[in-house]
N, C-alpha and C. Protein backbone atom coordinates (compact mmCIF):
# COMPACT_ATOMS: atom_id res chain seq x y z
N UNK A 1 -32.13 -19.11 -25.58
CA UNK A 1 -30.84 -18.45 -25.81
C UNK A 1 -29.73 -19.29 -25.17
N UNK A 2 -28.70 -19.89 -25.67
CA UNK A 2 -27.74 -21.02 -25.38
C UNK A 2 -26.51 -20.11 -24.78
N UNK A 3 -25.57 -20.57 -24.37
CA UNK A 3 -24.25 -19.95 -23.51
C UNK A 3 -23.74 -19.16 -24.64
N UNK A 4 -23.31 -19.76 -25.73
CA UNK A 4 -22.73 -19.14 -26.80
C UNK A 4 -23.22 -17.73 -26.98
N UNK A 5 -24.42 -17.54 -27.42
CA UNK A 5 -25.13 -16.69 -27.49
C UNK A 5 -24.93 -15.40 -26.72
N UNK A 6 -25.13 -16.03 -25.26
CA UNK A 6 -24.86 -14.84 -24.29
C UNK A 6 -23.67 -14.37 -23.91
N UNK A 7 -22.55 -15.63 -23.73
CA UNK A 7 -21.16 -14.24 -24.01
C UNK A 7 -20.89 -13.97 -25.06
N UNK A 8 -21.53 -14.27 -26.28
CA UNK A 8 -21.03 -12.95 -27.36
C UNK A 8 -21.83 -12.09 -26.90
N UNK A 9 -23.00 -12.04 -26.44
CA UNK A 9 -23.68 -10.73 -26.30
C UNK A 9 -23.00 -9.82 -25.27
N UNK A 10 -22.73 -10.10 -24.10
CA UNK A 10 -22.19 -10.16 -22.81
C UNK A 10 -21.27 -10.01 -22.56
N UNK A 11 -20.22 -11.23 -22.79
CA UNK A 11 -19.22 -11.60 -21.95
C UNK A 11 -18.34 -10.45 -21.52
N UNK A 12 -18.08 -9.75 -22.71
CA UNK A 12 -16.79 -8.24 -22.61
C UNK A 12 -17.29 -7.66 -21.70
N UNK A 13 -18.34 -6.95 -22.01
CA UNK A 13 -19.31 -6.00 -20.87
C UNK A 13 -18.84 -6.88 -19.80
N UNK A 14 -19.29 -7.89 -18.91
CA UNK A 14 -19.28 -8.44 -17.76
C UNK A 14 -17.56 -8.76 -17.36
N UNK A 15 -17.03 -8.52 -18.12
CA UNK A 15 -15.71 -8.62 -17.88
C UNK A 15 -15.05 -7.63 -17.24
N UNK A 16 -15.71 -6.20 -18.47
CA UNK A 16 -15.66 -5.04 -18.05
C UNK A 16 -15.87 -4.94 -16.44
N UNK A 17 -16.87 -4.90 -16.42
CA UNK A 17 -17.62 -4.83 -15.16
C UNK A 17 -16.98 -5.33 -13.79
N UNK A 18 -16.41 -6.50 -14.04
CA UNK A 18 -16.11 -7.50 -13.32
C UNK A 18 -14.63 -6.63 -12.86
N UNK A 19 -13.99 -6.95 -13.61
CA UNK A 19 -12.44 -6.13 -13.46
C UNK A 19 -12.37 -4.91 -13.07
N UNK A 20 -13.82 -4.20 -13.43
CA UNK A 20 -13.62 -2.27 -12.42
C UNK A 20 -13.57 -3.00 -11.34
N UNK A 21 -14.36 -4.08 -10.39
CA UNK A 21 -14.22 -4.37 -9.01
C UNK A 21 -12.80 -5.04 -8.79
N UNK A 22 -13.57 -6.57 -8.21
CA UNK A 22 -12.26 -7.57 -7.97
C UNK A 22 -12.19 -8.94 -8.87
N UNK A 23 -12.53 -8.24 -10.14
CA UNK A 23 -12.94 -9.62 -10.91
C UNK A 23 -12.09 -10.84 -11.05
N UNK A 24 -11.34 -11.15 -9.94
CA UNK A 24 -10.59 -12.44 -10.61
C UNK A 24 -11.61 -13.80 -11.06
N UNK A 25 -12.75 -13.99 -10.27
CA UNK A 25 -13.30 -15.51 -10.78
C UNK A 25 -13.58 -14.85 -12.47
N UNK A 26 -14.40 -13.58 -12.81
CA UNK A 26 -15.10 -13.34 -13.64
C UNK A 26 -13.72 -13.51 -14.65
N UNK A 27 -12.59 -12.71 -14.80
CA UNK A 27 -11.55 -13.17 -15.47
C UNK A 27 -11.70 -14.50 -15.83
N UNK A 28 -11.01 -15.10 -14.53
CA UNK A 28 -10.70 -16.88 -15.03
C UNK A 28 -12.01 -17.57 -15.77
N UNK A 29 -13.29 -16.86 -15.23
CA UNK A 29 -14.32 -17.84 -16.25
C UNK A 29 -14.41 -16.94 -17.94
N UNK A 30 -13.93 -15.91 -18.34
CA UNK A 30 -13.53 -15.54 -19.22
C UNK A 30 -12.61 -16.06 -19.96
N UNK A 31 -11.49 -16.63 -19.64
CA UNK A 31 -10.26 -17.33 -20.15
C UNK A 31 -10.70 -18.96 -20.65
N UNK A 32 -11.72 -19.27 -19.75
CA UNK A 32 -11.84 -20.63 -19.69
C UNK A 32 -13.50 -20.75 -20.91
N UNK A 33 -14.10 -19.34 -21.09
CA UNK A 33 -14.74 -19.33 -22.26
C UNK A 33 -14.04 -18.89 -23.55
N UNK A 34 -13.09 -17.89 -24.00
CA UNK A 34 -12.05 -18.24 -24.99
C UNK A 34 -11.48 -19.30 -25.43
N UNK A 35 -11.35 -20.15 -24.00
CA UNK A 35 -10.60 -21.82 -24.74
C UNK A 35 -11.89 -22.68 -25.48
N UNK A 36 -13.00 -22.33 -25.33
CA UNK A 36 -13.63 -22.81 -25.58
C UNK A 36 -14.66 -22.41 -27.03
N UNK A 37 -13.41 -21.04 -27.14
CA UNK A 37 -13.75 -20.57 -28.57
C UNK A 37 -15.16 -19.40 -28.49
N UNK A 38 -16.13 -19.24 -27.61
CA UNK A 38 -16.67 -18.25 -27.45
C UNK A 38 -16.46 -16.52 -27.45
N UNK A 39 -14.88 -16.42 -26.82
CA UNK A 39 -14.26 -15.36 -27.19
C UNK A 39 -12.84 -15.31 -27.18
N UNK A 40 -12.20 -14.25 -27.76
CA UNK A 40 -11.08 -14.22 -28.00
C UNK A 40 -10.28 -13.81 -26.52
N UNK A 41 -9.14 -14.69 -26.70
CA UNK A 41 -8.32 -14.54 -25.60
C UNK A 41 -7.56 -13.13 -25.30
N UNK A 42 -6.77 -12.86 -26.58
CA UNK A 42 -6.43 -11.21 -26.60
C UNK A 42 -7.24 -10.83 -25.98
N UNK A 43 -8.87 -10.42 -26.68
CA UNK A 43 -9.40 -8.84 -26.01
C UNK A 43 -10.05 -9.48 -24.83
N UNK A 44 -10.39 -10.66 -24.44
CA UNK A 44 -10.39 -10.83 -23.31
C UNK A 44 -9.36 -10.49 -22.03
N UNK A 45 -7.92 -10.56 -22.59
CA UNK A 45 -6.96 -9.63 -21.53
C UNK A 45 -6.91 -8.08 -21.89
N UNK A 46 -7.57 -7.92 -23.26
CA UNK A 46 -7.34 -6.17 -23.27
C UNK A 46 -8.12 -5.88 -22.50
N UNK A 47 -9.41 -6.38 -22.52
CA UNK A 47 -10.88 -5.63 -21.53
C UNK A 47 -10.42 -5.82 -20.06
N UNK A 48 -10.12 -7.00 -20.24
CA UNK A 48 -9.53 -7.06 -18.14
C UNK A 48 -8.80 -6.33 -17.84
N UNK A 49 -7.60 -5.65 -18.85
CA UNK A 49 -6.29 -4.79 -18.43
C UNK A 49 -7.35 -3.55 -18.48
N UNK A 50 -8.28 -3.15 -18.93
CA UNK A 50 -8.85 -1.68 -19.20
C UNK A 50 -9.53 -1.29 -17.89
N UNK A 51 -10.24 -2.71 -17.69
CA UNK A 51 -11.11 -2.51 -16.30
C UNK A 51 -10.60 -2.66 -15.16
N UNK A 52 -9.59 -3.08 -14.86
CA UNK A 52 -8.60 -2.90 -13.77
C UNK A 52 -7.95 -1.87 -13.66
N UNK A 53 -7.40 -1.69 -14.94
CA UNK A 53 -6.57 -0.26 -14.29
C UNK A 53 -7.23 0.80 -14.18
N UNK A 54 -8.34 0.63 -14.99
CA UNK A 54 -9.62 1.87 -14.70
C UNK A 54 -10.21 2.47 -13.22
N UNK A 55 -10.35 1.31 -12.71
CA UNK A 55 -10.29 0.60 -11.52
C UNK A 55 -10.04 1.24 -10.11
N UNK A 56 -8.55 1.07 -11.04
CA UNK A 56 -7.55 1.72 -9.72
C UNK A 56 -7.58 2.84 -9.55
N UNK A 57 -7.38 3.31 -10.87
CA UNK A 57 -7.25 4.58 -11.20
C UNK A 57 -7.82 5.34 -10.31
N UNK A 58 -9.26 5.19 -10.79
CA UNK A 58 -10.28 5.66 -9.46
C UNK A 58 -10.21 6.05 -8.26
N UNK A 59 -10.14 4.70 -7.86
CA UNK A 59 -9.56 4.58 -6.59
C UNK A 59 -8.37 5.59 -6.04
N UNK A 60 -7.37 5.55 -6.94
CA UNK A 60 -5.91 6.43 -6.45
C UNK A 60 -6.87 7.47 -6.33
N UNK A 61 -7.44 8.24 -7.12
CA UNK A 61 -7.46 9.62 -7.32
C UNK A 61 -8.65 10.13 -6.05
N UNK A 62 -9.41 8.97 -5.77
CA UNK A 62 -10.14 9.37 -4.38
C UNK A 62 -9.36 9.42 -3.62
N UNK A 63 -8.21 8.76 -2.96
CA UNK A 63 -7.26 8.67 -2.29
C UNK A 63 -6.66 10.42 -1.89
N UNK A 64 -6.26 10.29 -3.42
CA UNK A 64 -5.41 12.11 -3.81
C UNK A 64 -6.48 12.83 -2.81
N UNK A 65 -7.94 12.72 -3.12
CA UNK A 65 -8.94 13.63 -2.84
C UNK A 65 -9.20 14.02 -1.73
N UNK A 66 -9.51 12.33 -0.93
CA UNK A 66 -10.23 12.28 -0.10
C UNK A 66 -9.15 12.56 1.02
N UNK A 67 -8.36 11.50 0.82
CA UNK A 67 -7.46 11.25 1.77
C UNK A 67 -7.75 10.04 3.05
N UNK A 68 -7.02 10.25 4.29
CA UNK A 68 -7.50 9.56 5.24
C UNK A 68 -8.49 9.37 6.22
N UNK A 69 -9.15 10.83 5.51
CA UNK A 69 -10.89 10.94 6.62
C UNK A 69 -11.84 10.35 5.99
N UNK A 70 -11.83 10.22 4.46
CA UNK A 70 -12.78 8.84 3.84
C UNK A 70 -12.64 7.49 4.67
N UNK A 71 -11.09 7.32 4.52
CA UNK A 71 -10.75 5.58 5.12
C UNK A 71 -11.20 5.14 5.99
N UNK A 72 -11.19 6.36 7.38
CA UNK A 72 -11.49 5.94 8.48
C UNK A 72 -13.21 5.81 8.59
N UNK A 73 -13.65 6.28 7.81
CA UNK A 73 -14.70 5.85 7.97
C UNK A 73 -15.24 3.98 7.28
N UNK A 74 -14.26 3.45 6.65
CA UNK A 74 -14.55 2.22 6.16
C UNK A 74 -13.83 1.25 7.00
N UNK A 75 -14.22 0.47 8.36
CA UNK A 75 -13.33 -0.28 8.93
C UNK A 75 -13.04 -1.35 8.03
N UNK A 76 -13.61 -1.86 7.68
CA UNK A 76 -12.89 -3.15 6.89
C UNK A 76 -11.82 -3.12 6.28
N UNK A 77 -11.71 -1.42 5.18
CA UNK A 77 -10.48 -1.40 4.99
C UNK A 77 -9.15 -0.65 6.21
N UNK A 78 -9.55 -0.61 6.96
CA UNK A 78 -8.70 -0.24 7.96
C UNK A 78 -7.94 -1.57 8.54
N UNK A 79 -8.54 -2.62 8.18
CA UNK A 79 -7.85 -3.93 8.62
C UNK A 79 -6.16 -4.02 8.13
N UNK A 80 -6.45 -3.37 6.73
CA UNK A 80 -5.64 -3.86 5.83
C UNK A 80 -4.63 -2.45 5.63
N UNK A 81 -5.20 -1.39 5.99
CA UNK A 81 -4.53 -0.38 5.11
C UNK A 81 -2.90 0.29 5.78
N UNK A 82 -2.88 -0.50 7.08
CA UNK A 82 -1.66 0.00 7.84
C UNK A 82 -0.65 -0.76 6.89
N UNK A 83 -0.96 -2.21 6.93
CA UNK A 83 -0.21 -2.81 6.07
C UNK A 83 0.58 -2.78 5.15
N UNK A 84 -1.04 -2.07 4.24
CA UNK A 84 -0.39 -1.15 2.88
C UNK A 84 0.29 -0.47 2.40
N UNK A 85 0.34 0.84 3.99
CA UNK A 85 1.73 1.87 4.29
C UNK A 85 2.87 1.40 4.79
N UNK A 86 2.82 0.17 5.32
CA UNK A 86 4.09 -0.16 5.70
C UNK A 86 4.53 -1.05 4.17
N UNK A 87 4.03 -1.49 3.33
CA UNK A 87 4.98 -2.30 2.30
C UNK A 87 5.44 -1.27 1.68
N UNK A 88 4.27 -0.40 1.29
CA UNK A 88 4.02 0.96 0.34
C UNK A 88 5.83 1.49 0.59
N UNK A 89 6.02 1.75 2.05
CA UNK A 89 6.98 2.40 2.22
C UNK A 89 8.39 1.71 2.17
N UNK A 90 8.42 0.52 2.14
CA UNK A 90 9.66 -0.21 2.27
C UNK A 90 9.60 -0.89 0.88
N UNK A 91 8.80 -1.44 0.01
CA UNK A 91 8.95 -1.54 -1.19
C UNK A 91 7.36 -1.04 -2.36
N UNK A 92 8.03 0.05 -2.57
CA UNK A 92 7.11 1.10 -3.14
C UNK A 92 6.58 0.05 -4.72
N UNK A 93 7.82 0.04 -5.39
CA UNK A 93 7.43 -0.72 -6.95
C UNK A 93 6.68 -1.82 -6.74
N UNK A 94 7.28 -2.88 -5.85
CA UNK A 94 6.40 -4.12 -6.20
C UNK A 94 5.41 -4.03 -5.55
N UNK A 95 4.63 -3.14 -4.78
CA UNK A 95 3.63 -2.79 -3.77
C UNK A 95 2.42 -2.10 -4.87
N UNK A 96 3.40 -1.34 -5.95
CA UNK A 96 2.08 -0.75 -7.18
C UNK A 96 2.22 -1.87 -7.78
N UNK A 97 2.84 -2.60 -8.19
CA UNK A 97 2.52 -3.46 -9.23
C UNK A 97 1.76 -5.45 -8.82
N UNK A 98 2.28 -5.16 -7.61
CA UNK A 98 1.80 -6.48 -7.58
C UNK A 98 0.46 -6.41 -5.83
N UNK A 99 0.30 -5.43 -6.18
CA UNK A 99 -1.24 -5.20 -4.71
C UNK A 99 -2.21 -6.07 -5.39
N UNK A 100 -2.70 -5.79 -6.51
CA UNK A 100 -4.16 -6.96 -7.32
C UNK A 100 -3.93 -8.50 -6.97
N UNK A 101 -2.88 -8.44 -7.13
CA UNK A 101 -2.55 -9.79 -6.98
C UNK A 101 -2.48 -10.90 -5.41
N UNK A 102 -2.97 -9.84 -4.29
CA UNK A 102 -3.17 -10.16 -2.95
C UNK A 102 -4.98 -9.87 -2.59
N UNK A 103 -5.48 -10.75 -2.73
CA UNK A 103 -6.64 -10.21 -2.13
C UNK A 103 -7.48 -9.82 -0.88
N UNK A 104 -8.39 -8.92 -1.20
CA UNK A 104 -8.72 -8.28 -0.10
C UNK A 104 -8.23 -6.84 -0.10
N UNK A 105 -7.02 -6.92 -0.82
CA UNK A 105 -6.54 -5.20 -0.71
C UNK A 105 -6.64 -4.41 -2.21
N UNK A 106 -7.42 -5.34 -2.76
CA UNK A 106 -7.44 -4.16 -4.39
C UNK A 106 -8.29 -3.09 -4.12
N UNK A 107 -8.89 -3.05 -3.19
CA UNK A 107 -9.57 -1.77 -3.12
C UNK A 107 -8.50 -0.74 -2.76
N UNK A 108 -8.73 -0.94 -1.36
CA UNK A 108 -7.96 -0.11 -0.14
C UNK A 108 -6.66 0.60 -0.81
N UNK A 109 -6.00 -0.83 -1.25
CA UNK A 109 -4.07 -0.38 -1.80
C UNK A 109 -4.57 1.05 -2.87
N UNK A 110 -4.75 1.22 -4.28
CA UNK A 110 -4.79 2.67 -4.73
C UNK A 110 -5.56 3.59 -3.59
N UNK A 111 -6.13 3.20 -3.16
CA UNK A 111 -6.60 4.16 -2.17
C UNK A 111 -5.51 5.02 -1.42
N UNK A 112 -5.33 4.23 -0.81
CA UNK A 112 -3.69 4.46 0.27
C UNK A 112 -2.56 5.36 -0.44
N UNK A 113 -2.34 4.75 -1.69
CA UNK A 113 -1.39 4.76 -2.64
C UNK A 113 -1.59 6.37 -2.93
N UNK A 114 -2.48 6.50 -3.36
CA UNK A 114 -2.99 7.88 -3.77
C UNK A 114 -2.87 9.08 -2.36
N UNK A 115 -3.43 8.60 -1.12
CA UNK A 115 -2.81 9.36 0.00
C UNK A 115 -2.01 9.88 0.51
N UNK A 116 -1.26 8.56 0.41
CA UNK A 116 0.13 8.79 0.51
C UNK A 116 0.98 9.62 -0.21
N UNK A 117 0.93 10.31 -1.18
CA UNK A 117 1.40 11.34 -2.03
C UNK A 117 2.09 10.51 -3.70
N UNK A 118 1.84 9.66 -3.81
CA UNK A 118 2.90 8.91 -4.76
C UNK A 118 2.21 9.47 -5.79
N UNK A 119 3.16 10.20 -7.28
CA UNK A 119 2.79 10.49 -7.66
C UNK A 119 1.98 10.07 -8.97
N UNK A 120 1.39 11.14 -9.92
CA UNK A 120 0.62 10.64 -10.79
C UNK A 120 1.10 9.13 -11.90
N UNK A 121 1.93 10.27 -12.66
CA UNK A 121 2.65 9.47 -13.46
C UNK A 121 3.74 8.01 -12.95
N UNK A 122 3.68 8.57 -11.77
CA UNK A 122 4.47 6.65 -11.20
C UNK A 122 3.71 5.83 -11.18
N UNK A 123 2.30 6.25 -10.61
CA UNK A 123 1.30 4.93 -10.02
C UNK A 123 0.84 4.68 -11.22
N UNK A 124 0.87 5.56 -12.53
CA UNK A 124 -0.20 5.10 -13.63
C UNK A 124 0.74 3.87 -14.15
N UNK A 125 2.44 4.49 -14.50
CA UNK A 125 2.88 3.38 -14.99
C UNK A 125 3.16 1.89 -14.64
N UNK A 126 3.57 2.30 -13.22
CA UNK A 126 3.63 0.82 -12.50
C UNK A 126 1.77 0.09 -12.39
N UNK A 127 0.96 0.98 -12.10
CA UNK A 127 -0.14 0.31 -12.47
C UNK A 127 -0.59 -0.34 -13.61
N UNK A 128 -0.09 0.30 -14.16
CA UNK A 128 -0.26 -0.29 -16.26
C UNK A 128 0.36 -1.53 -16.02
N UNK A 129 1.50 -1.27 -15.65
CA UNK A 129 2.28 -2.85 -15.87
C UNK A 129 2.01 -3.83 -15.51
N UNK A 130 1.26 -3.60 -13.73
CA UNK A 130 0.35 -4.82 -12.90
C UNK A 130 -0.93 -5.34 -13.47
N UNK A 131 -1.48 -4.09 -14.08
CA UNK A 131 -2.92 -4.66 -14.87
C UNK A 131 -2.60 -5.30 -15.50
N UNK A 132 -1.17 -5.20 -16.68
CA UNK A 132 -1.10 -5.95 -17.41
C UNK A 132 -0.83 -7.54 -17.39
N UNK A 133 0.20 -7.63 -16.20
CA UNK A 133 0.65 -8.90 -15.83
C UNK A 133 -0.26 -9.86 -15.43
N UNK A 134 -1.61 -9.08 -14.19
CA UNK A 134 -2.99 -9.54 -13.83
C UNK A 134 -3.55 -9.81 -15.27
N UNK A 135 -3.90 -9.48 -15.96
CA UNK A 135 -4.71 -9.92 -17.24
C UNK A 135 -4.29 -10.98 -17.76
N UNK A 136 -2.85 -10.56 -17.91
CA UNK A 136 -2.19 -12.08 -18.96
C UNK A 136 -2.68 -13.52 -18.09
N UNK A 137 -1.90 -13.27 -16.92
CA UNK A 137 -1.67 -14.46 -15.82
C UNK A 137 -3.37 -15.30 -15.66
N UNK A 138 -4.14 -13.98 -15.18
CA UNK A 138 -5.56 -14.82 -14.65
C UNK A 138 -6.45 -15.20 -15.99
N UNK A 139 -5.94 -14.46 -16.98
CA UNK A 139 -6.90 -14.85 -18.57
C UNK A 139 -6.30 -16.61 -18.90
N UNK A 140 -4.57 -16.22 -18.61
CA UNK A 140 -4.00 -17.02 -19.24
C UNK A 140 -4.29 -18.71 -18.15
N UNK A 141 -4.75 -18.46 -17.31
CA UNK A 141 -5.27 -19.44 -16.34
C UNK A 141 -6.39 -20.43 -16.48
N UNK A 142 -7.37 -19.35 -16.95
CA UNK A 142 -8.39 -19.80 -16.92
C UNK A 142 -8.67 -20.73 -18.28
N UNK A 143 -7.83 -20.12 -19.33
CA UNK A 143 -7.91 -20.38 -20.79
C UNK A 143 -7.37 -22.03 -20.14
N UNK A 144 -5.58 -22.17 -19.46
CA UNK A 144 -5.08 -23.75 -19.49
C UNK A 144 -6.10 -24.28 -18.55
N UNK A 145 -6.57 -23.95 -17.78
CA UNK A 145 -8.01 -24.78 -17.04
C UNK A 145 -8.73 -25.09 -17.70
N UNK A 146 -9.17 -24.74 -19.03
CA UNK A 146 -10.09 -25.12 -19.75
C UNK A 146 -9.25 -26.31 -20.63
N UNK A 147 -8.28 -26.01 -20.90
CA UNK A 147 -7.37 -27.12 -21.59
C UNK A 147 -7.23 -28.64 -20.73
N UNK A 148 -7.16 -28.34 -19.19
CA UNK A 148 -6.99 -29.57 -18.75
C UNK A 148 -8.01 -30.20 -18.18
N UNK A 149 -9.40 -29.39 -18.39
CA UNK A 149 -10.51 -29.84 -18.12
C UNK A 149 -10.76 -31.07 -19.09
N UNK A 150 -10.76 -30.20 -20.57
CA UNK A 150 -11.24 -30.99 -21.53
C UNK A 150 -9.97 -32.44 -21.56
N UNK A 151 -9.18 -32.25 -21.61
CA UNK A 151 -7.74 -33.31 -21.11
C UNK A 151 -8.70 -34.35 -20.02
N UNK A 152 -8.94 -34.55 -19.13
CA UNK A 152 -9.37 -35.16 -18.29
C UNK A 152 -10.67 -35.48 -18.57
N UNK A 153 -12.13 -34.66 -19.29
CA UNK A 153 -13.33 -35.34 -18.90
C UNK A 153 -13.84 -35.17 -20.11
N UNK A 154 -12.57 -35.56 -21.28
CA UNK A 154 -12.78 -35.10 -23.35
C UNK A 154 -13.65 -34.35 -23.33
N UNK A 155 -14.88 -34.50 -24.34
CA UNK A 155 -15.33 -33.30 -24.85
C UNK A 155 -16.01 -33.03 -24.10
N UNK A 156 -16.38 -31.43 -23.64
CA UNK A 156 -16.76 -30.62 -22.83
C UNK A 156 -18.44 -30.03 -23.37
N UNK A 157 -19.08 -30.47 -24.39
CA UNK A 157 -19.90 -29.77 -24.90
C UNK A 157 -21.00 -29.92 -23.88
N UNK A 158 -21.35 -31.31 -23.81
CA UNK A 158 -22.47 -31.50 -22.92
C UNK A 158 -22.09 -31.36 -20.89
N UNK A 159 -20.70 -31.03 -20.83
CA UNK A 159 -20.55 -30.71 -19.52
C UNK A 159 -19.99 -29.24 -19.16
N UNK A 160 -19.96 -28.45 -20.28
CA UNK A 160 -19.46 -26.68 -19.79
C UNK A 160 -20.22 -26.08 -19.25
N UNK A 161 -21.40 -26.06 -19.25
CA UNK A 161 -22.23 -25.41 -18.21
C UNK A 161 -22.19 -25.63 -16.94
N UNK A 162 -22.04 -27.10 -16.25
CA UNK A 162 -21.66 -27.66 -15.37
C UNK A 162 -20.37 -26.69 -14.89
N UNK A 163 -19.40 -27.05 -16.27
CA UNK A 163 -18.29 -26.38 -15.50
C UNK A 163 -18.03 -24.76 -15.39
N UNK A 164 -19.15 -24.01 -16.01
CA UNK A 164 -18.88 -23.05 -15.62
C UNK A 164 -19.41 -22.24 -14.19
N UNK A 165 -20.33 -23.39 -14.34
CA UNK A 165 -21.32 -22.74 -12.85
C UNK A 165 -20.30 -22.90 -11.69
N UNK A 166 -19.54 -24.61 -12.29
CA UNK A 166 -18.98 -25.11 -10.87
C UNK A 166 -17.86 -24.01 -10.62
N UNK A 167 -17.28 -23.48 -11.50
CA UNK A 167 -16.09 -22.17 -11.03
C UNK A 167 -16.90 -21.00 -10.42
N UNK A 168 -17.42 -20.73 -11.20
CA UNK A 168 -18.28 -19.59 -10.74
C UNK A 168 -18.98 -20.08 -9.18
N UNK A 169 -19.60 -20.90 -8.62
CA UNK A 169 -19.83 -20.99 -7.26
C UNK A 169 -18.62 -21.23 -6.46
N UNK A 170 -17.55 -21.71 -6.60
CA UNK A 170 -16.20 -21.64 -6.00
C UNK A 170 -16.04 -20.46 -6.10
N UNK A 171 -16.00 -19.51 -7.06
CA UNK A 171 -15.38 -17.95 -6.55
C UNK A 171 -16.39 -17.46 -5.63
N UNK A 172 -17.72 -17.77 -5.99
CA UNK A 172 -18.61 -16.78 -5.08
C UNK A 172 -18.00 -17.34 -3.36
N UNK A 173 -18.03 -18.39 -2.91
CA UNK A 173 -17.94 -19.24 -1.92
C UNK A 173 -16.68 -18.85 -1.42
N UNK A 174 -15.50 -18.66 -2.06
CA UNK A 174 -14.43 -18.11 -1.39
C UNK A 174 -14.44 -16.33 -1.62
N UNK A 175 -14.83 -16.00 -2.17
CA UNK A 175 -15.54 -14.60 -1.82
C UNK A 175 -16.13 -14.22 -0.21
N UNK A 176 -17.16 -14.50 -0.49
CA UNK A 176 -18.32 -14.79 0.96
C UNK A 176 -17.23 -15.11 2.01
N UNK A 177 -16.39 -16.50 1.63
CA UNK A 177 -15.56 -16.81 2.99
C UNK A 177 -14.83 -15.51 3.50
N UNK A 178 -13.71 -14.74 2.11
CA UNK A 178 -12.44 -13.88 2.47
C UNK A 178 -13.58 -12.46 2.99
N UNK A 179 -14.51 -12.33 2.47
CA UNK A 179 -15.52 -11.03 3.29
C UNK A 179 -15.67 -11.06 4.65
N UNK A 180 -15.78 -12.34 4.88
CA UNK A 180 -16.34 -12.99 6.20
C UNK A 180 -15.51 -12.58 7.43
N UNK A 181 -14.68 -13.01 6.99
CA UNK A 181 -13.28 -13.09 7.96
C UNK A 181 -12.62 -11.63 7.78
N UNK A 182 -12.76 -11.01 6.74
CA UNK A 182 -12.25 -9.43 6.75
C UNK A 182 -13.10 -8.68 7.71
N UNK A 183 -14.44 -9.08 7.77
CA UNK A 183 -15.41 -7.98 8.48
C UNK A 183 -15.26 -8.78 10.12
N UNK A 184 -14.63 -9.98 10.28
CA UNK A 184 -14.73 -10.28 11.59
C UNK A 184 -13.22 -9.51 12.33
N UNK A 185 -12.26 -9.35 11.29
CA UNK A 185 -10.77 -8.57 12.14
C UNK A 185 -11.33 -7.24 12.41
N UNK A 186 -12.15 -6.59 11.43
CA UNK A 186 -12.69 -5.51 11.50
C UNK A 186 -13.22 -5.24 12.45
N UNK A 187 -13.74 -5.86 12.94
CA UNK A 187 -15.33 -6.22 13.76
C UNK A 187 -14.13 -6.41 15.46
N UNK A 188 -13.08 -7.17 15.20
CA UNK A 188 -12.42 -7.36 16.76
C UNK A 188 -11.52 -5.67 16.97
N UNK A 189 -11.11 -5.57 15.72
CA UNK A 189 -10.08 -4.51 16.13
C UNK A 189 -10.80 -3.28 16.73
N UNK A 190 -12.15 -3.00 16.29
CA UNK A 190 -13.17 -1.60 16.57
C UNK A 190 -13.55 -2.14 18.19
N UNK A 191 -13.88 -3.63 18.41
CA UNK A 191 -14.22 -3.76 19.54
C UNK A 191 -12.62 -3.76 20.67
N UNK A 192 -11.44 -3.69 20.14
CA UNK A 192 -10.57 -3.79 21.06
C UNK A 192 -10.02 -2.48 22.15
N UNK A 193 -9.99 -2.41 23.05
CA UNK A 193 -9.78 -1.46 23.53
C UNK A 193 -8.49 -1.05 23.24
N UNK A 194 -8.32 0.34 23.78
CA UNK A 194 -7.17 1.37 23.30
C UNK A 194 -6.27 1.05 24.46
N UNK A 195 -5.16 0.86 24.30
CA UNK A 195 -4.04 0.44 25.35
C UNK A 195 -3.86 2.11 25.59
N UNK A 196 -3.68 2.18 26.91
CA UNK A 196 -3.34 3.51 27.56
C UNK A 196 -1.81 3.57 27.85
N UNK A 197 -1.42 4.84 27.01
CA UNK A 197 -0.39 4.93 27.02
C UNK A 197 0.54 5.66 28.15
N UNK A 198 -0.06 6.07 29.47
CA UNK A 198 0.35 6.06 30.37
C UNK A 198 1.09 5.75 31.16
N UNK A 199 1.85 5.04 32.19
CA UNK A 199 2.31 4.15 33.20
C UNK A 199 1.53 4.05 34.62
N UNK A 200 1.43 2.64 34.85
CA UNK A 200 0.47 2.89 35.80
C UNK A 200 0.75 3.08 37.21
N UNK A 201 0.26 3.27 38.14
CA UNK A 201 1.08 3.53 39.70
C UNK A 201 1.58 2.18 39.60
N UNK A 202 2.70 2.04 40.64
CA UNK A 202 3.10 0.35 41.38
C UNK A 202 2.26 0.47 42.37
């Protein structure tokens, strides 16, 4: 069974898939299989815009649910989520629309977002609009990466596998790294002690 083969069988589904989480590599190696004529670039950004905002969606509405006694039980996102309330609150729009686009916080941010009381119909639309911009941008990325691949090392037939693995282990690798380092702030802030808010004798 050859590459071709398997993202027609595949690719959408795994796109799908990819984009309910934090799919940006899975995106860009999506874009960069459209240039290469395996799938179409459109529904390759329709499926990414579906599974992202699907995504969030989620996410907000646990938020609505749960609230802040879920969060605290997830330190990792506690690294991030003060953050979130402080942009959240000083710039609300570009905070729904452009959170995907910072990583590390696509989880946490609808989470928060949803806590915080913001309502239905705001977060869906400004979310619509970010999924959308995320789809175009990281589809539309991956597709000119594939353009300046083939630009630089001509025809790509006997080296796309090469190059798809080689993206695909760069995302995993800076994945692993940005986990790494999220669970180590995590990991200092739980171990830091609580400043006492007291005054102490002279």
């Amino acid at each position: 069974m050859n590459l071709e083969h398997l993202l027609g069988l595949y690719g959408y589904w795994a796109i799908l898939l990819g984009t309910l989480l934090e799919g940006e590599t899975v995106l860009v190696l999506a874009g960069l299989a459209a240039h290469r004529g395996y799938l179409s670039l459109p529904l390759v950004m329709l499926v990414a815009f579906a599974g992202s905002v699907t995504g969030d969606q989620i996410y907000y509405w646990l938020g609505r649910r749960r609230g802040i006694t879920w969060l605290r039980r997830r330190p990792t996102w506690q690294v991030h989520a003060d953050r979130v309330r402080e942009t959240l609150e000083r710039h609300p729009v570009a905070m729904i629309v452009g959170f995907r686009f910072v990583y590390g916080i696509r989880t946490v941010s609808p989470f928060v977002i949803g806590a915080s009381g913001v309502p239905v119909v705001r977060f869906m639309s400004l979310n619509a609009l970010g999924g959308a911009l995320w789809a175009t941008l990281l589809g539309g990325m991956g597709y000119l990466f594939g353009e300046v691949a083939e630009q630089a090392l001509g025809t790509l037939r006997h080296d796309e596998g090469w190059l798809f693995a080689g993206v695909f282990f760069a995302g995993v690798v800076v994945w692993l790294v940005r986990r790494r380092r999220a669970k180590g702030r995590a990991s200092h802030r739980l171990d830091r002690p609580e400043e006492d808010p007291r005054p102490t004798d002279p």
